[in-house]
C-alpha atoms as a PDB file:
ATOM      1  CA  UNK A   1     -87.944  39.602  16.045  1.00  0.00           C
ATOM      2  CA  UNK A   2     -91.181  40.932  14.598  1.00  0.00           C
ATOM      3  CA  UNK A   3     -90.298  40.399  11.120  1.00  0.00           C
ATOM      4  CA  UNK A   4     -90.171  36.442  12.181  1.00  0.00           C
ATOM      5  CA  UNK A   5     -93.192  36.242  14.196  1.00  0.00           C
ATOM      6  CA  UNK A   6     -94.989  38.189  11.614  1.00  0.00           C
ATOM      7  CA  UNK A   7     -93.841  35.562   9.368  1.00  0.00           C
ATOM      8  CA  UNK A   8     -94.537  32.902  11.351  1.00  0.00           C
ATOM      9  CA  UNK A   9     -98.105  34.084  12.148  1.00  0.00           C
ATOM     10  CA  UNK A  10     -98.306  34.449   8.253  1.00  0.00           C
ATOM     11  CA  UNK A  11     -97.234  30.585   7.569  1.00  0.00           C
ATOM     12  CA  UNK A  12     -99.579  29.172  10.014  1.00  0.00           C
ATOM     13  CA  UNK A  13    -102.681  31.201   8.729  1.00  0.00           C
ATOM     14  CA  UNK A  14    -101.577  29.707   5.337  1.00  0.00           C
ATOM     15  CA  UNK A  15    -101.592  26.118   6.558  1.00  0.00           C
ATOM     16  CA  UNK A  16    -104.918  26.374   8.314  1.00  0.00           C
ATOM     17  CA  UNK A  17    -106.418  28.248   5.061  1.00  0.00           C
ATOM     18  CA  UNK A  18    -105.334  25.786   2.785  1.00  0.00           C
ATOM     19  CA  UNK A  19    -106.733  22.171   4.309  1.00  0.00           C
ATOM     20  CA  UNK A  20    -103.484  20.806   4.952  1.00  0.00           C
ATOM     21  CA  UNK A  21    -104.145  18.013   7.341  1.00  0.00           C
ATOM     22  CA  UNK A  22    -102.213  18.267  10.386  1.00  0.00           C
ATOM     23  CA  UNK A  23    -101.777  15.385  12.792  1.00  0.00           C
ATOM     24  CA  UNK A  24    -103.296  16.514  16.900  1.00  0.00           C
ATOM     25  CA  UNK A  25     -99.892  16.707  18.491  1.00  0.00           C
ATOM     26  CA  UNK A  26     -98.545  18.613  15.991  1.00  0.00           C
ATOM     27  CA  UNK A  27    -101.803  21.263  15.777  1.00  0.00           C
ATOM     28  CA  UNK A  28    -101.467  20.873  19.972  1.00  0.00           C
ATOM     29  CA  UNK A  29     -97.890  22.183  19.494  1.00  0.00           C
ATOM     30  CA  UNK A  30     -98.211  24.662  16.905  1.00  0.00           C
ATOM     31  CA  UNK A  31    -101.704  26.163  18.499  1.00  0.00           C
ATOM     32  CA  UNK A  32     -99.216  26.436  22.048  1.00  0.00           C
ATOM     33  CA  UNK A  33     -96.392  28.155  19.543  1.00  0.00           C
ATOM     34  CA  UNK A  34     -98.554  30.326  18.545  1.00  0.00           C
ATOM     35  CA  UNK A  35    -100.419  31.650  21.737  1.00  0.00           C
ATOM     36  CA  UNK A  36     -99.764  30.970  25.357  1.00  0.00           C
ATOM     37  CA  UNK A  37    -101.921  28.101  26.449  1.00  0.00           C
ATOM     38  CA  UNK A  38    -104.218  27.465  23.382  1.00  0.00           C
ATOM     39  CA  UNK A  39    -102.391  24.318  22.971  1.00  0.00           C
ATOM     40  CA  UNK A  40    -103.290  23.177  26.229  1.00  0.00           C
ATOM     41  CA  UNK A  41    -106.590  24.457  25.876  1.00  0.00           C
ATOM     42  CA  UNK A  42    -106.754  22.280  22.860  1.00  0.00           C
ATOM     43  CA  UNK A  43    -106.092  19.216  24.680  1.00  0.00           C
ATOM     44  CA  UNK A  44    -108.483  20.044  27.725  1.00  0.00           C
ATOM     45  CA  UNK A  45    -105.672  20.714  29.457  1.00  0.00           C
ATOM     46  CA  UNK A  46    -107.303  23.698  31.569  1.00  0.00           C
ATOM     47  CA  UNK A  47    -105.150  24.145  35.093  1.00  0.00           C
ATOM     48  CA  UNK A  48    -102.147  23.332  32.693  1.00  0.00           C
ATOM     49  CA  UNK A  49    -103.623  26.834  30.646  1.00  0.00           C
ATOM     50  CA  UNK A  50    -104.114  28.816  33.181  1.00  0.00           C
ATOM     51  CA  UNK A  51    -100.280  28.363  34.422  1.00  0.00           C
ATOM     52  CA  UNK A  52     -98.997  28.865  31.454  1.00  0.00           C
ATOM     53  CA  UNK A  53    -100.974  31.857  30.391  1.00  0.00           C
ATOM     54  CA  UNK A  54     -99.939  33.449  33.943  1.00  0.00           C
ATOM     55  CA  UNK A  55     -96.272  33.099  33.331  1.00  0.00           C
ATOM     56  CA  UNK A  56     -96.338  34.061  30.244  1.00  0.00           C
ATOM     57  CA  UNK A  57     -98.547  37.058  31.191  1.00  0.00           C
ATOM     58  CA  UNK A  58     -96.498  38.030  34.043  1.00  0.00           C
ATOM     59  CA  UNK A  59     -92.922  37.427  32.141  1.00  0.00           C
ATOM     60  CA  UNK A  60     -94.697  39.882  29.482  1.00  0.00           C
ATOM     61  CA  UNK A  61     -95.836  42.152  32.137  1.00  0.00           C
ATOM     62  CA  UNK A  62     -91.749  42.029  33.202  1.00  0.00           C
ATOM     63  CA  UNK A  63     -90.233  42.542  30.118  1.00  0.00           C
ATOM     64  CA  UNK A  64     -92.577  45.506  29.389  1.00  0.00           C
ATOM     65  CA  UNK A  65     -91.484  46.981  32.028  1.00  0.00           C
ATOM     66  CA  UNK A  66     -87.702  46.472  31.972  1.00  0.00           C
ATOM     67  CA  UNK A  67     -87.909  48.252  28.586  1.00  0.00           C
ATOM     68  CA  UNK A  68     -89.824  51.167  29.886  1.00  0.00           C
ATOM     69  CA  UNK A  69     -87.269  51.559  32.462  1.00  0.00           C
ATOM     70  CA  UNK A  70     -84.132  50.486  30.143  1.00  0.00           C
ATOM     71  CA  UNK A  71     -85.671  53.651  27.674  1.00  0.00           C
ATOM     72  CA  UNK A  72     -86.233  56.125  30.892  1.00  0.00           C
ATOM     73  CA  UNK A  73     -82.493  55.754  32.453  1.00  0.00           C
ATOM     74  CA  UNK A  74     -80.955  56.011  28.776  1.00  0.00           C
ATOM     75  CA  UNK A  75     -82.698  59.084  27.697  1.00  0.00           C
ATOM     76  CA  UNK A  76     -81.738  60.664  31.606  1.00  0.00           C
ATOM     77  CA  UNK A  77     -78.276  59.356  29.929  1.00  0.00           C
ATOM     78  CA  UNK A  78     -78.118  60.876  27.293  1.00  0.00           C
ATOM     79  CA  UNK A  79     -79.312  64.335  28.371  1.00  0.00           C
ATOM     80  CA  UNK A  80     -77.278  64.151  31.659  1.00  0.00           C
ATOM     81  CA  UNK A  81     -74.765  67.396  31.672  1.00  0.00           C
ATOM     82  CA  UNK A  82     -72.537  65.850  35.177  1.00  0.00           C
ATOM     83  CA  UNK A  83     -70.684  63.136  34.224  1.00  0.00           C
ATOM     84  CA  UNK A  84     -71.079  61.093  36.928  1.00  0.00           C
ATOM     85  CA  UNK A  85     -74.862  61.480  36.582  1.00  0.00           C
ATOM     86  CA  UNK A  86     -74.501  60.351  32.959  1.00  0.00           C
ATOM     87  CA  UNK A  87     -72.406  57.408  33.923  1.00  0.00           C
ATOM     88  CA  UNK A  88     -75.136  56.179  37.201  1.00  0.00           C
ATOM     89  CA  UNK A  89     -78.081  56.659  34.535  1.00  0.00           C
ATOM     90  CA  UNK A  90     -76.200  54.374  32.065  1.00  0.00           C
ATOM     91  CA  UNK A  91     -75.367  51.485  33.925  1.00  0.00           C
ATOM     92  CA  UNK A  92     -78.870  51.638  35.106  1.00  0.00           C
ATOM     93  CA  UNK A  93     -79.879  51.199  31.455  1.00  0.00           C
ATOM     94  CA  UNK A  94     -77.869  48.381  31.342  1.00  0.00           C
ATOM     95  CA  UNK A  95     -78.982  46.754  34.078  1.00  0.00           C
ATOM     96  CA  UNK A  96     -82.188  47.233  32.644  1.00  0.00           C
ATOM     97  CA  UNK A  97     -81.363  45.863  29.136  1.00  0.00           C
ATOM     98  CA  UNK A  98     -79.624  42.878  30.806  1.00  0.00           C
ATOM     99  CA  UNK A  99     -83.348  42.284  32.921  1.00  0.00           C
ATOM    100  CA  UNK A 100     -84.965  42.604  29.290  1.00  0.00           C
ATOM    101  CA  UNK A 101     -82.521  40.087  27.640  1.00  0.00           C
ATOM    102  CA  UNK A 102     -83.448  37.593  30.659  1.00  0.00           C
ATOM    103  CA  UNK A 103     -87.185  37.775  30.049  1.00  0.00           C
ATOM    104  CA  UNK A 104     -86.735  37.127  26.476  1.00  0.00           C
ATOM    105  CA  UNK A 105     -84.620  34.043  27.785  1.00  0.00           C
ATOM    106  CA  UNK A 106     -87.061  32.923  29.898  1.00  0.00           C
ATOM    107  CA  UNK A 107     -90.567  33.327  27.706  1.00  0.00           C
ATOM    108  CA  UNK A 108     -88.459  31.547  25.260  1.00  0.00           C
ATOM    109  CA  UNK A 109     -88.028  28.683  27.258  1.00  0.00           C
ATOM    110  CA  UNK A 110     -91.307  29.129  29.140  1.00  0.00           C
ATOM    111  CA  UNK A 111     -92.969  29.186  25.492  1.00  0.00           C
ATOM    112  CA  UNK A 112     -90.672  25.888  24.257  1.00  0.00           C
ATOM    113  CA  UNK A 113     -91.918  24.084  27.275  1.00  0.00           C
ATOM    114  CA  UNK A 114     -95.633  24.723  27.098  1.00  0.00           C
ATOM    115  CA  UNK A 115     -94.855  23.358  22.967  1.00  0.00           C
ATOM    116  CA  UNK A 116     -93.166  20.482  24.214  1.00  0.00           C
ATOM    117  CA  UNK A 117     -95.968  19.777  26.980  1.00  0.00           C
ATOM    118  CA  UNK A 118     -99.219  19.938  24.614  1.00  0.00           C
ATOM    119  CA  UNK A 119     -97.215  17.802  22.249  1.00  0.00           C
ATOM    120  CA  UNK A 120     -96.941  15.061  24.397  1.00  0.00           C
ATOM    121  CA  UNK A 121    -100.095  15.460  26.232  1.00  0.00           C
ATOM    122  CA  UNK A 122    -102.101  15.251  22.792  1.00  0.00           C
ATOM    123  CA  UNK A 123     -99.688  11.724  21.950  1.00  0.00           C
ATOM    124  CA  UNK A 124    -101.263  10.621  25.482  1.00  0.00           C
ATOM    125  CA  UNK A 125    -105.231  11.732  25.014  1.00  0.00           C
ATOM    126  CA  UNK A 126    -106.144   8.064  24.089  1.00  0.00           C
ATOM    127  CA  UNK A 127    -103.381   6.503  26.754  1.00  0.00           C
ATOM    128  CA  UNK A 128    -106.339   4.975  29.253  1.00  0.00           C
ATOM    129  CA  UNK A 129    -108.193   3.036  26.421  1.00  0.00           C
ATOM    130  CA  UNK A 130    -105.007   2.018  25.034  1.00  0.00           C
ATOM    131  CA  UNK A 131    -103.573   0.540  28.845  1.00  0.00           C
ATOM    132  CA  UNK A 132    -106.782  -1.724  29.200  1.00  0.00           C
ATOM    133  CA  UNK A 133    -105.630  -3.591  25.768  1.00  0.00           C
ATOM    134  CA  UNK A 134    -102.228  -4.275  27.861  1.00  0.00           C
ATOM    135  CA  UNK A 135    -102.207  -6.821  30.257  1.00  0.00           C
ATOM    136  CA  UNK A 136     -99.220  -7.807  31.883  1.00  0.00           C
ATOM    137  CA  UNK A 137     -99.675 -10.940  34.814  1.00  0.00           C
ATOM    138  CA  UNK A 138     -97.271 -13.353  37.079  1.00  0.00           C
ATOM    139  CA  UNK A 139     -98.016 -16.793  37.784  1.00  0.00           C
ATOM    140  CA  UNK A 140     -96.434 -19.757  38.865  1.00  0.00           C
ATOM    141  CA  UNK A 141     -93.097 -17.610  38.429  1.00  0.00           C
ATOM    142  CA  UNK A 142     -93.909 -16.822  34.873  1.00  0.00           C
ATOM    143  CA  UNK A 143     -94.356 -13.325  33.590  1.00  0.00           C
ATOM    144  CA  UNK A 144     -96.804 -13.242  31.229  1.00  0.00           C
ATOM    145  CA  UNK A 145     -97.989 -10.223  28.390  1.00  0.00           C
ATOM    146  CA  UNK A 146    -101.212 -10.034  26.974  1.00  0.00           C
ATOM    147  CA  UNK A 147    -102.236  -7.770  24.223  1.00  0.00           C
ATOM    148  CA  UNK A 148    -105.896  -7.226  22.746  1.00  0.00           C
ATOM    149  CA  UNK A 149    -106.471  -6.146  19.028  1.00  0.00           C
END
């Protein structure tokens, strides 16, 4: 998992080192891949930040701790000389290591979601100049569609 978002880290330094022209909703997304919230930062998007860098925090904050406590129950495990001890500490561990595969589920998804939002919201920045162009009117039982260039 580090080796990829070393990697990935790596590849988007490149891009923005080497003047590679990158379109706003994809910068949006890739700036909200990369840290929690920047891409809605990016897009002035600044309640929409602050939620998403407080889940993110807090599902951090979680999974820290899970994998404190997941390392704490196996080492009382694994040094345990009762049996039953051994086997109480262990399936606390695992109930621990489930907790910690959970909040890798959900910053995954969180993290997807926050992508997916400052991608769309940077397609929609120039959405109120581009509504007053549209003009859309009833008469007489007509529909009518007007369009300004």
């Amino acid at each position: 998992m580090k080796k990829l978002i070393i990697s990935f880290l790596l590849l988007a330094s490149l891009v923005a080192l080497s003047g590679i022209e990158i379109s706003r909703p994809y910068r949006a997304g890739a700036y909200s891949l990369i840290l929690p919230g920047a891409g809605q930062i990016y897009n002035k998007a600044y309640v929409k930040a602050g939620i998403v860098i407080g889940v993110q925090g807090y599902l951090i904050g979680t999974a820290l701790h899970h994998n404190t406590k997941k390392k704490d129950f196996q080492a009382l495990a694994d040094n345990a000389s009762i049996p039953f001890d051994q086997q109480y500490y262990q399936l606390q561990a695992d109930d621990y290591a489930d907790r910690l595969r959970s909040d890798y589920w959900w910053m995954g998804i969180t993290t997807a979601l926050s992508v997916i939002d400052a991608w769309i919201d940077a397609h929609l920045v120039d959405f109120e100049t581009e509504s007053q162009r549209i003009h859309l009117h009833y008469e007489d039982g007509q529909v009518g569609l007007q369009i300004k260039f």
